[in-house]
Protein backbone atom coordinates (compact mmCIF):
# COMPACT_ATOMS: atom_id res chain seq x y z
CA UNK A 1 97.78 102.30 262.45
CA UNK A 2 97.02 101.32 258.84
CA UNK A 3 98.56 101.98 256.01
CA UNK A 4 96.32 102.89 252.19
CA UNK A 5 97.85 101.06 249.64
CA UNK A 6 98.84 98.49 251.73
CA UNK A 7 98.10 94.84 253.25
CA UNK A 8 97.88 95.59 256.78
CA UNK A 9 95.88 92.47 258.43
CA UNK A 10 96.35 88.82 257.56
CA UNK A 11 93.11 86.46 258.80
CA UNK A 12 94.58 82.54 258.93
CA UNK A 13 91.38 80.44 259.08
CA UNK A 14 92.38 77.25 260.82
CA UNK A 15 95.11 75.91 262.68
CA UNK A 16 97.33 72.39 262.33
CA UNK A 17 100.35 72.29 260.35
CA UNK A 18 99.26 74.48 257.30
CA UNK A 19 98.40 77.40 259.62
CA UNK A 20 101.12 77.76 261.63
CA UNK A 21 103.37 76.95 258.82
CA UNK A 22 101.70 80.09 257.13
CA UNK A 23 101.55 82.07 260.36
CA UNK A 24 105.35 81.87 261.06
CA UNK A 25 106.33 82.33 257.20
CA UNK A 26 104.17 85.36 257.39
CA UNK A 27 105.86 86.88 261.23
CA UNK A 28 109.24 86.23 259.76
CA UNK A 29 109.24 87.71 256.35
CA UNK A 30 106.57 90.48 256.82
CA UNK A 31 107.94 91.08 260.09
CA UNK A 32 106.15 94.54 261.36
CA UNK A 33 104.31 95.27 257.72
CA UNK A 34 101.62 93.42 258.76
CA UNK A 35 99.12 92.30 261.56
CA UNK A 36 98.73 88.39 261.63
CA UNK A 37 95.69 86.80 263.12
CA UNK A 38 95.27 82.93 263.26
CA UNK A 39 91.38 81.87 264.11
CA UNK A 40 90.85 78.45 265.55
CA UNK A 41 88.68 75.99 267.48
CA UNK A 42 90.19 73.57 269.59
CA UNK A 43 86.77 71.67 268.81
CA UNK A 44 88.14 71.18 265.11
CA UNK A 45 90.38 67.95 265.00
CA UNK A 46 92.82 68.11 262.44
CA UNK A 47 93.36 65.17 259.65
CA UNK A 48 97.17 64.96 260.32
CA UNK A 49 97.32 61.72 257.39
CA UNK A 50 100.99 62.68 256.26
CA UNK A 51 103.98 63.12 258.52
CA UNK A 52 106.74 62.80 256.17
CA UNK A 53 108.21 65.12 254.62
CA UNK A 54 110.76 66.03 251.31
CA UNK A 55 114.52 67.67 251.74
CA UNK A 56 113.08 71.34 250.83
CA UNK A 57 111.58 71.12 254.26
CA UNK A 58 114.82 71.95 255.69
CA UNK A 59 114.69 75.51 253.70
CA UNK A 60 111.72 76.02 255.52
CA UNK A 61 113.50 75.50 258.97
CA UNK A 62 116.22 77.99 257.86
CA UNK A 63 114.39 80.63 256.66
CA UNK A 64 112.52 80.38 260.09
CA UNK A 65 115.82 80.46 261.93
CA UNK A 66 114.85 77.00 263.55
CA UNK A 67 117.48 74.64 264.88
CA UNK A 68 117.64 70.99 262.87
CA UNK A 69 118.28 69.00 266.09
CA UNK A 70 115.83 71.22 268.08
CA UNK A 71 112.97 70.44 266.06
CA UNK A 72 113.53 66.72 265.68
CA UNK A 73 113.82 66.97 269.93
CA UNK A 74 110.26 68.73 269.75
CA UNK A 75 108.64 66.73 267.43
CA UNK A 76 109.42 63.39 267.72
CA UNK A 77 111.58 63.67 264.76
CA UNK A 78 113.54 60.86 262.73
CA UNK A 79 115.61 61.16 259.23
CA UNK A 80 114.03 59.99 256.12
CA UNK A 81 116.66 59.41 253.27
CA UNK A 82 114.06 58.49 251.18
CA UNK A 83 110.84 56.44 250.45
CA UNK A 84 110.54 52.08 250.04
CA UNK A 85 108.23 51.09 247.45
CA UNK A 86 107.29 46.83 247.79
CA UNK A 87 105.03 45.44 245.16
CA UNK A 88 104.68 48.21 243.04
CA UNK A 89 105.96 46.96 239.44
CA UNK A 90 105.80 43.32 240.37
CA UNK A 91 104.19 41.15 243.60
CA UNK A 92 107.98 40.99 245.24
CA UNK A 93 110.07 44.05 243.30
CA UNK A 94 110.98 46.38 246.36
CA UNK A 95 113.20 49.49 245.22
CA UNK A 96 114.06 52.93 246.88
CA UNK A 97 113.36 56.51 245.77
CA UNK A 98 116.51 57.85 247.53
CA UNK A 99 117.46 61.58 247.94
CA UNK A 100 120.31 63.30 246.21
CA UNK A 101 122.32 62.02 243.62
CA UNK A 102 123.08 58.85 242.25
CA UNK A 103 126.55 58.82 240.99
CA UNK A 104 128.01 61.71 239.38
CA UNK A 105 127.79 63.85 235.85
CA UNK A 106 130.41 63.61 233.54
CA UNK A 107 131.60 66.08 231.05
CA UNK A 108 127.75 66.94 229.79
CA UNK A 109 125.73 63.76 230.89
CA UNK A 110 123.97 63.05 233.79
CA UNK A 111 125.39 59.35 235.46
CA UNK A 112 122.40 57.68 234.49
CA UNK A 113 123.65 57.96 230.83
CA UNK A 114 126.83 56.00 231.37
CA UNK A 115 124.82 53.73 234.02
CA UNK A 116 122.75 52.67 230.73
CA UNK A 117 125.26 52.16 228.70
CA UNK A 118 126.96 49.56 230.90
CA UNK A 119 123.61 47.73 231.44
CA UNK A 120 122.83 47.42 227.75
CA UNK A 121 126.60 45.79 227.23
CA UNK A 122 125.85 43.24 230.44
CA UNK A 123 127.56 45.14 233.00
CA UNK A 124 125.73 46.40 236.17
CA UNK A 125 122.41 46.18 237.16
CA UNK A 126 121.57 47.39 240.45
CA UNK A 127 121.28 51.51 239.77
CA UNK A 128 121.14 51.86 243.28
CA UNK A 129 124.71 50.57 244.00
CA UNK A 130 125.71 54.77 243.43
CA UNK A 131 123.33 56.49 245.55
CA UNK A 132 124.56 57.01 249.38
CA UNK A 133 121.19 57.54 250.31
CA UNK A 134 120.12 54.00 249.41
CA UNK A 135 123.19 52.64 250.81
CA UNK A 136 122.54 54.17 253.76
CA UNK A 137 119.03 52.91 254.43
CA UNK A 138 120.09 49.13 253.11
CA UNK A 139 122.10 49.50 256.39
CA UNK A 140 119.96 51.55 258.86
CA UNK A 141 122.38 53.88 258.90
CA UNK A 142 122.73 58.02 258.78
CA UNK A 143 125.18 60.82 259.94
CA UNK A 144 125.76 64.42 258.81
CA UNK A 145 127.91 63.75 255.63
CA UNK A 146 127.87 66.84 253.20
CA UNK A 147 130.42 65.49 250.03
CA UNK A 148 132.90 62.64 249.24
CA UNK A 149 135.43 65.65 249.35
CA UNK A 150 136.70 66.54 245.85
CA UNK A 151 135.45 63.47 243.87
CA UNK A 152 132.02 65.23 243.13
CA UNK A 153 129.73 63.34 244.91
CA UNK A 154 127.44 64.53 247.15
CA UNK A 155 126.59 63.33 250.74
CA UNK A 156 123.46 62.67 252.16
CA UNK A 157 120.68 64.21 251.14
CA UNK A 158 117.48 64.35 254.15
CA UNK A 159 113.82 65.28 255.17
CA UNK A 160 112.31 63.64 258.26
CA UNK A 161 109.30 61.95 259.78
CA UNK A 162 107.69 63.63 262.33
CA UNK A 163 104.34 64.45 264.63
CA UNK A 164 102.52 66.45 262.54
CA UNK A 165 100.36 67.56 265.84
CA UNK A 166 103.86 68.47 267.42
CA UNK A 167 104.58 70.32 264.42
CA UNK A 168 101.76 72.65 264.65
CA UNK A 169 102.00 73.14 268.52
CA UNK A 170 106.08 73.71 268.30
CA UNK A 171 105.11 76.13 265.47
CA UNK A 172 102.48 77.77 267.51
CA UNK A 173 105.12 78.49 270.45
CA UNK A 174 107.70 80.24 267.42
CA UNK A 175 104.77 82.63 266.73
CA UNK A 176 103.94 83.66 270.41
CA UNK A 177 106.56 86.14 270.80
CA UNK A 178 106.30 87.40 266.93
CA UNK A 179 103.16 89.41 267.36
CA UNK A 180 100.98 86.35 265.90
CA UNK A 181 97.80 86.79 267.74
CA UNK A 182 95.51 83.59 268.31
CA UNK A 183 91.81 83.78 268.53
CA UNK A 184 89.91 81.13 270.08
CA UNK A 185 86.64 80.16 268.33
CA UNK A 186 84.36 78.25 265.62
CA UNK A 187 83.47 80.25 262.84
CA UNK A 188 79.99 80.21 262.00
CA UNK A 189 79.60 82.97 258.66
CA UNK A 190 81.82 84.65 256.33
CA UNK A 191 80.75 88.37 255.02
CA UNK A 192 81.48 89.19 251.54
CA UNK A 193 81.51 93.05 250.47
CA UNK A 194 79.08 93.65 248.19
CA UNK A 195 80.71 95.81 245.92
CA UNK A 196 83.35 93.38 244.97
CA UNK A 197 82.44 89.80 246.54
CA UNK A 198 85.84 90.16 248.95
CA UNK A 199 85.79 88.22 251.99
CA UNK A 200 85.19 91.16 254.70
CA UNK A 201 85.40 89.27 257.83
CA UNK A 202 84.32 85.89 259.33
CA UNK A 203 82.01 85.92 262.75
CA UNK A 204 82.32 83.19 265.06
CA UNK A 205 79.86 81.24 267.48
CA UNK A 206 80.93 84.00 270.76
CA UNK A 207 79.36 86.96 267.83
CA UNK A 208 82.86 88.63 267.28
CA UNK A 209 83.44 89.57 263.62
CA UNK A 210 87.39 88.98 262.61
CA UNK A 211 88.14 91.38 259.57
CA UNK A 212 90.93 91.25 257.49
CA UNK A 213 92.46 92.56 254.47
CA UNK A 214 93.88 89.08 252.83
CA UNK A 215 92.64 85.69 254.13
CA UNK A 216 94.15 82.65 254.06
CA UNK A 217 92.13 79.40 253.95
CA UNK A 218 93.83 76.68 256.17
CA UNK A 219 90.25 75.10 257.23
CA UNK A 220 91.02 71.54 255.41
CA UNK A 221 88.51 69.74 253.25
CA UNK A 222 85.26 72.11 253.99
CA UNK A 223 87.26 74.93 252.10
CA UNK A 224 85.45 76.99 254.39
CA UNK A 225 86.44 80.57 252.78
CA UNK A 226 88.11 79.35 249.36
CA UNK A 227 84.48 77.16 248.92
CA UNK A 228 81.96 77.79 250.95
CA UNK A 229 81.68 81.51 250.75
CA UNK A 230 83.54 81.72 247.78
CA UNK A 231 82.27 78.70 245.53
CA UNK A 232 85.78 78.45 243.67
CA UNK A 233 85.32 74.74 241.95
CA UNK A 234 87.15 71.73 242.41
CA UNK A 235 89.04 70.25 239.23
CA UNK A 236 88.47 66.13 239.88
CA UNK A 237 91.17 63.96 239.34
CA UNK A 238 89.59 60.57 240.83
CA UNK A 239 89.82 58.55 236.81
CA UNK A 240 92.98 58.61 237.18
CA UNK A 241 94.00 58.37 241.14
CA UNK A 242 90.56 56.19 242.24
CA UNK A 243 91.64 56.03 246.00
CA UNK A 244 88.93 58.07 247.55
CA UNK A 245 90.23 56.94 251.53
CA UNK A 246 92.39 56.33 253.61
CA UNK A 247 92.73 54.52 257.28
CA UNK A 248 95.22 55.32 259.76
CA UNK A 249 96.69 54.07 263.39
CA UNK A 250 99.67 54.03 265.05
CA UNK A 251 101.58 51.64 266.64
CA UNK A 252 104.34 50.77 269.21
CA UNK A 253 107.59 50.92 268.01
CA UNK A 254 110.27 48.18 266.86
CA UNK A 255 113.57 47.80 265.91
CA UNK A 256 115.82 48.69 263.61
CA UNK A 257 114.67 52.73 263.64
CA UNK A 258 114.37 52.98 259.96
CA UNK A 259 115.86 55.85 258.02
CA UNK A 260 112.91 55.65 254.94
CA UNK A 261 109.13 55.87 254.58
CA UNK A 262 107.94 52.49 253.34
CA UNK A 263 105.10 52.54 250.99
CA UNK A 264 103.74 48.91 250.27
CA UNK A 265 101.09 48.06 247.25
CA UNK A 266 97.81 46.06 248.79
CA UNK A 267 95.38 44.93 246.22
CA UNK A 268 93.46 48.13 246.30
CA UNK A 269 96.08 50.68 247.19
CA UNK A 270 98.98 51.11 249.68
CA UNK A 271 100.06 50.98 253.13
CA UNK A 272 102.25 53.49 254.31
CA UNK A 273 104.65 53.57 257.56
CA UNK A 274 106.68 56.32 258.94
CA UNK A 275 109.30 55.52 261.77
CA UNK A 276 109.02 58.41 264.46
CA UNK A 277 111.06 58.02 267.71
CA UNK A 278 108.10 57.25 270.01
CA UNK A 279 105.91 55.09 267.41
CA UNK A 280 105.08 54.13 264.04
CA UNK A 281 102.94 55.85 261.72
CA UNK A 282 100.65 53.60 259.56
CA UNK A 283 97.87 54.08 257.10
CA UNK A 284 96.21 52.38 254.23
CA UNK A 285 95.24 54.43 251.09
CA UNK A 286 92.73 52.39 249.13
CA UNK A 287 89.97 52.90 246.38
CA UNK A 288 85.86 52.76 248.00
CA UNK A 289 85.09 51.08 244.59
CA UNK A 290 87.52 48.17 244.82
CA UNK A 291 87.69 47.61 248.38
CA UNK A 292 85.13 48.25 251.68
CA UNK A 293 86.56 50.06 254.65
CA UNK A 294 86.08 46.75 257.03
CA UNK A 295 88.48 45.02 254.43
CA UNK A 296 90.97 47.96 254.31
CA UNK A 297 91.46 48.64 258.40
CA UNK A 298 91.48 44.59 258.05
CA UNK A 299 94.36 44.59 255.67
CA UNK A 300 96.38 47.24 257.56
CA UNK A 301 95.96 45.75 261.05
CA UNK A 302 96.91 42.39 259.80
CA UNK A 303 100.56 44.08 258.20
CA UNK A 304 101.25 46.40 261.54
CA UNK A 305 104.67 45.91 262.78
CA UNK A 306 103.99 46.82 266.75
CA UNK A 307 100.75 46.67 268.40
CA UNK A 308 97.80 49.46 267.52
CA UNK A 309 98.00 52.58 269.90
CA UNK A 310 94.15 53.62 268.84
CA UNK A 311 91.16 52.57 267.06
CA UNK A 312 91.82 52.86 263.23
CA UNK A 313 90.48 56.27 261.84
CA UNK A 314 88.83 56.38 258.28
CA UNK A 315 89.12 59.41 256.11
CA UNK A 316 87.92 60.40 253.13
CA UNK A 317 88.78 62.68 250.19
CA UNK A 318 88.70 63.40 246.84
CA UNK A 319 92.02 63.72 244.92
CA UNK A 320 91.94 66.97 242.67
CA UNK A 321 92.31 70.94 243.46
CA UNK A 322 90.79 74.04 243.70
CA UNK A 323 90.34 75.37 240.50
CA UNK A 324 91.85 78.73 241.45
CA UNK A 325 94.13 78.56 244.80
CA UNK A 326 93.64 82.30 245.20
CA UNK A 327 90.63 83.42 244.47
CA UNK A 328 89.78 86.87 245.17
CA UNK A 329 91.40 87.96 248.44
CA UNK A 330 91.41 84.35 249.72
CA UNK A 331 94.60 81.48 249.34
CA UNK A 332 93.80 78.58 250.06
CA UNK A 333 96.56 76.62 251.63
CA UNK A 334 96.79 72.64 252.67
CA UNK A 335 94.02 70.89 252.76
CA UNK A 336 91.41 73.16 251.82
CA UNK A 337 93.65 74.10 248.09
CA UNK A 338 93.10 70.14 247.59
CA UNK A 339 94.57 67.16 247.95
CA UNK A 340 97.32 64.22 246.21
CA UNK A 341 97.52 61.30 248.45
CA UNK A 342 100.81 60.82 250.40
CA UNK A 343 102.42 58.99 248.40
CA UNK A 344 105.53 61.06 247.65
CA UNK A 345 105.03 63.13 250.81
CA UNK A 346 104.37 66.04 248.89
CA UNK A 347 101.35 67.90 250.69
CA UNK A 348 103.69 69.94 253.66
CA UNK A 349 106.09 70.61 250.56
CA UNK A 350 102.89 71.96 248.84
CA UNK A 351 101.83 74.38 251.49
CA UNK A 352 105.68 75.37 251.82
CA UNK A 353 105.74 76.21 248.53
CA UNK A 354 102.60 77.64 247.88
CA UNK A 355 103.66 79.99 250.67
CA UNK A 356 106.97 80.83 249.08
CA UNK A 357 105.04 82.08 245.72
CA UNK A 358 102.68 84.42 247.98
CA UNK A 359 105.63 86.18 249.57
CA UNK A 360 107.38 86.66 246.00
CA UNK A 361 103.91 87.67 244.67
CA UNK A 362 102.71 89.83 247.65
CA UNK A 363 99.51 91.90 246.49
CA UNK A 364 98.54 95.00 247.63
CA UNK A 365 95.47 96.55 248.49
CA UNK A 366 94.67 96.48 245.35
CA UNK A 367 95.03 92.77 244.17
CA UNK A 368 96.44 92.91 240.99
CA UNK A 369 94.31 90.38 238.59
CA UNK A 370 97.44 89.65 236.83
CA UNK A 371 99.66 88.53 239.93
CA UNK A 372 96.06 86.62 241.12
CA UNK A 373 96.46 84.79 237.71
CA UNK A 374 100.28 84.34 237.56
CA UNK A 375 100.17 82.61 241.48
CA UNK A 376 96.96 80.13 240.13
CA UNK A 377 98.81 79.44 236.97
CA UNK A 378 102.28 78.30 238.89
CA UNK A 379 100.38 76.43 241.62
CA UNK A 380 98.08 74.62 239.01
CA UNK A 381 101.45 73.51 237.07
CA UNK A 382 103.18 72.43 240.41
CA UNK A 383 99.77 70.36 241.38
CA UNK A 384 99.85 69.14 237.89
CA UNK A 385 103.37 67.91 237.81
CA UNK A 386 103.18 66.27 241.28
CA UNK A 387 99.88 64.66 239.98
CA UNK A 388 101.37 63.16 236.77
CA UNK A 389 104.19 61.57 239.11
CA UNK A 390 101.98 59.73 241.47
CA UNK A 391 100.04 58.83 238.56
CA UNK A 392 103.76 57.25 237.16
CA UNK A 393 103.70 54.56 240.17
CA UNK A 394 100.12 53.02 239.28
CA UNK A 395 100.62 53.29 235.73
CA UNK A 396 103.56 51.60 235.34
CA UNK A 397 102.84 48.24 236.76
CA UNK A 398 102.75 44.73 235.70
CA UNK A 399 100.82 43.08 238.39
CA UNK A 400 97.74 40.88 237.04
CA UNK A 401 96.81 39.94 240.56
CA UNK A 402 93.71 42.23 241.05
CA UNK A 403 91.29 44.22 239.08
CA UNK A 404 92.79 47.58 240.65
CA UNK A 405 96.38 47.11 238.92
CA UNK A 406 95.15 45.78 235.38
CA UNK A 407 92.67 49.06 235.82
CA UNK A 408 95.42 51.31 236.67
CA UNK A 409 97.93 49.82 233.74
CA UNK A 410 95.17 50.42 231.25
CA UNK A 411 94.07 53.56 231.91
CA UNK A 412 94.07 56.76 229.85
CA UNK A 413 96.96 59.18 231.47
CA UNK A 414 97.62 63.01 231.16
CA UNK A 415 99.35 63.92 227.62
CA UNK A 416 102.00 65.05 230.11
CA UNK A 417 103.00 62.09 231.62
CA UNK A 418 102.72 60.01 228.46
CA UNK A 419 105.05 62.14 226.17
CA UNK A 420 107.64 62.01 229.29
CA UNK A 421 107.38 58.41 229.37
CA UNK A 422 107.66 57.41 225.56
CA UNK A 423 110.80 60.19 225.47
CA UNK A 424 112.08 57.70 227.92
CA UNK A 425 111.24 54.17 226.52
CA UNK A 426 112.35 55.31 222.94
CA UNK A 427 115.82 57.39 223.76
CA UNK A 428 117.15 57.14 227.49
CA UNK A 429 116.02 60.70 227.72
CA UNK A 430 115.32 62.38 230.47
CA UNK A 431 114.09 66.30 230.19
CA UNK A 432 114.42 68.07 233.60
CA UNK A 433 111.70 71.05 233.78
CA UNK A 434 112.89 73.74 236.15
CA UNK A 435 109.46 74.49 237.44
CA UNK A 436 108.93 70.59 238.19
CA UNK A 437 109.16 69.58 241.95
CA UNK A 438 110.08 66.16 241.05
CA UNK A 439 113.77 66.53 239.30
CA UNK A 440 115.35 63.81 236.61
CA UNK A 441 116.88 61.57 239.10
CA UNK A 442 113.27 60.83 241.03
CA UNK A 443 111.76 60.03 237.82
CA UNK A 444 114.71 57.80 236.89
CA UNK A 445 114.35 55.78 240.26
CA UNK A 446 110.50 55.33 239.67
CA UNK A 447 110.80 54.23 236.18
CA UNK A 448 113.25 51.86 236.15
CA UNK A 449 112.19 50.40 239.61
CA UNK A 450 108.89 49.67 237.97
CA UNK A 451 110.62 48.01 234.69
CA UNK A 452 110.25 51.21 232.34
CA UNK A 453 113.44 50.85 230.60
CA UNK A 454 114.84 52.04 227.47
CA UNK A 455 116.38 50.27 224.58
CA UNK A 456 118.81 53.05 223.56
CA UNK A 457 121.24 55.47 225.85
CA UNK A 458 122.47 58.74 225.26
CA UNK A 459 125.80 58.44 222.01
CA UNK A 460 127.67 60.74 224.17
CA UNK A 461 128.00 57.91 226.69
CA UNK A 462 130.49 56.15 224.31
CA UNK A 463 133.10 58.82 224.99
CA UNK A 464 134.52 56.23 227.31
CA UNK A 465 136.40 53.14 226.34
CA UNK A 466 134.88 49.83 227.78
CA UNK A 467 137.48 49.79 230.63
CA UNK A 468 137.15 53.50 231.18
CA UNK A 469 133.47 52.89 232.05
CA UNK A 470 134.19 50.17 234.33
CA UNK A 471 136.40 51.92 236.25
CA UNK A 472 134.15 55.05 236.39
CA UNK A 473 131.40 53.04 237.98
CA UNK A 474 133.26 51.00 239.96
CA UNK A 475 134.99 53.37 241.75
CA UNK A 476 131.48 55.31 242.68
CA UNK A 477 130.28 52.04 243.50
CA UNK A 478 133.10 51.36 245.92
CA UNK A 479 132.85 54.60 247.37
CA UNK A 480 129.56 54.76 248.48
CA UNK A 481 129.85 51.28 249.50
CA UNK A 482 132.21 51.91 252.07
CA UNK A 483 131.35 55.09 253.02
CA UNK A 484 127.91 53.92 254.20
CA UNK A 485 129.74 51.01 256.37
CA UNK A 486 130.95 54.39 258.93
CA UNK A 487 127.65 55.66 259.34
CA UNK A 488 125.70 55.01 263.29
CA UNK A 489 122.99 53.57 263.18
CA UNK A 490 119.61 55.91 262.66
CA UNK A 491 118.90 55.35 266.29
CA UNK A 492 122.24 56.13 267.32
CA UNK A 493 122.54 59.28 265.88
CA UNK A 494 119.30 60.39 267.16
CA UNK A 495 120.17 59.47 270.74
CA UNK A 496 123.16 61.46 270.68
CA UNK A 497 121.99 64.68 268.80
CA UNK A 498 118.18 64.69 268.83
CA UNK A 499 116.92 62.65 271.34
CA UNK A 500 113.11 63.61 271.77
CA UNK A 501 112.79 65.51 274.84
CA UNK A 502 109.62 64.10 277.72
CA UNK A 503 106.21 64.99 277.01
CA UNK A 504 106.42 65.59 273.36
């Protein structure tokens, strides 16, 4: 029975991660209001290039109800505390963008302001000496550690690696008993109303029409719905991130199980590696017009740290979005929305997200234009902002070693990211934008790991005496120290609480 006025059938087009991400967010917070339909060809591969993830994945798993240590059994899952970057500033720099905190706040400045201040007067250096996360991962360490008590700093902050194929088929077995019904088959047209230009229903190969009152585009790079029958645009953003493809393979395992992503400069991009329990993930993100794709699979099987478990896969994309994510009574979602290389892990959080603003901005029947517009406006910012970070790590580099770098360094950037880095270089400020994914203490980490440092600090910071400030760091310092030093090891932990179960 239908309702008027009403939403009554959600159409998912496509499977993998995005659409049974989409199809459980939908069966848990809709519940009964709606009908949920996910389409899908086992014929269709899916791209699977990222398997890290960011800590808001975690408010995904408890708005679903799912079990932490359950899912990391499932899907091969290991902790990430953060993400390595080698080579990025300089040929040798290697620093960490670590989770959570560093330090603490004091009366009304963030740490970093005092952390300054004691590096301009000679004190020192190393900013990551006050982040547990980083301490952690120097050591291979991790455990469930929520605060240092009542000193007010925080404990360890995670997301985690994992099988992004297990993901999808875990996810799948959540929606079975939820009234999620899957339909087998390729889709070969989509029908548009011709009053209005609505997507009515797609047919597939067997001749059975799917209709639908709000579709959801999960069918990766074709855009199937959001482009093909709806010819929505894509806004290119390849002048300023170049790297066009991407080649991945896994490989056997090795010791220590690393608690980090590692993301490693090569002359025409970077290498990536994720530390599951069962294998490695590795890829190599690089730019067609600096580098061939013999060179690149070259350069990545040369730096594996196991031996290859397939033949290397190339993929290619171009880095931009959709120009509107929801366009008529189609959202686009993963893949097919558009696409910011892994770098930062971002595109899970992305669909996560996205997915969060169409349950707060649920239409109607009727599809509002000005709810339509409000969604595209806070999904273009949140692709915008994410874009102007990535952009951050290439910009701000000093290597002179290949044409890619000096390119990258001398490049025009968005007005955006320039204002937020001159604010930086000419004050010590940092201004946190509540509608940016990317918070002041990850843009801290990135700019002073790649040498963007400021000549000035915040006047507040001289509240303290000289020997006040010492102690102030120095006892953070200490504390995190030695409170990384009781941690198990990564692989440890897992054994005992997560230990992936046979056959996944």
């Amino acid at each position: 029975m239908t309702e008027a006025g009403r939403v009554n059938k959600i159409v998912i087009v496509g499977g993998g991660t995005a659409g049974w991400m989409a199809a459980a967010v939908f069966a848990r917070a809709l519940g009964p209001l709606v009908e949920i339909e996910l389409v899908e060809s086992e014929q269709i591969g899916t791209v699977g290039v990222g398997e890290a993830t960011i800590p808001q994945i975690r408010l995904l798993l408890g708005l679903l109800g799912i079990q932490e240590r359950d899912f990391l059994k499932h899907v091969q899952g290991s902790i990430k505390l953060g993400i390595r970057f080698n080579d990025w500033g300089r040929l040798g720099d290697s620093y960490i963008h670590a989770f959570g905190a560093i330090g603490r706040p004091l009366g009304m400045l963030d740490f970093y302001n005092y952390w300054l201040r004691a590096r301009q007067e000679g004190g020192e250096g190393d900013l990551w000496s006050y982040s547990l996360n980083s301490a952690a991962s120097d050591l291979d360490r991790f455990d469930d550690f929520e605060s240092f008590g009542d000193t007010g700093l925080s404990g360890l902050v995670r997301a985690y690696h994992f099988d992004a194929g297990l993901v999808a088929g875990y996810l799948r077995s959540y929606c079975e008993p939820l009234r999620v019904k899957r339909t087998e088959g390729m889709i070969v047209d989509t029908e548009l109303r011709g009053e209005d230009g609505f997507i009515d229903s797609v047919v597939l190969d067997s001749g059975e029409r799917v209709a639908g009152d709000l579709f959801i585009d999960c069918s990766g790079f074709r855009g199937l719905l959001i482009e093909q029958a709806l010819e929505t645009g894509y806004e290119d953003w390849t002048h300023w991130l170049p790297c066009d493809r991407a080649v991945a393979v896994p490989c056997t395992s090795v010791e220590p199980l690393t608690p980090y992503t590692q993301s490693t400069a090569r002359t025409a991009g970077w290498q990536w590696r994720i530390p599951l329990q069962h294998r490695i993930g590795n890829g190599h993100v690089y730019s067609s017009a600096y580098l061939s794709d013999d060179e690149a699979t070259t350069t990545l099987l040369d730096n594996l740290d196991g031996e290859p478990l397939a033949e290397p896969r190339v993929l290619r994309f171009t880095t931009g979005r959709r120009r509107r994510i929801w366009n008529r009574n189609c959202i686009a979602l993963g893949l097919a929305s558009g696409f910011l290389e892994p770098l930062e892990s971002t595109s899970i959080h992305l669909v996560q997200s996205f997915l969060q603003r169409l349950i707060n901005l649920f239409p109607d029947d009727g599809f509002s234009p000005e709810v339509i517009d409000e969604y595209n406006r806070q999904c273009a910012y949140e692709f915008e902002r994410v874009r102007d970070f990535i952009i951050l790590h290439y910009h701000a580099n000093e290597r002179t070693d290949s044409p890619f770098w000096i390119d990258r360094r001398e490049m025009e950037v968005p007005d955006s990211l320039t204002e937020k880095m001159t604010l930086f270089r000419t004050s010590g400020r940092l201004v946190e934008d509540a509608e940016d994914l990317f918070k002041n203490v990850a843009w801290l980490q990135v700019l002073v790991g790649q040498h963007v440092m400021p000549g000035r600090y915040h006047p507040m910071a001289d509240i303290l005496s000289s020997d006040q400030l010492t102690q102030f760091l120095g006892n953070i310092k200490h504390l995190v120290a030695e409170q990384a030093k009781r941690f198990p090891s990564h692989r440890d932990w897992l054994n005992q609480h997560a230990q992936a179960v046979e056959g996944s």
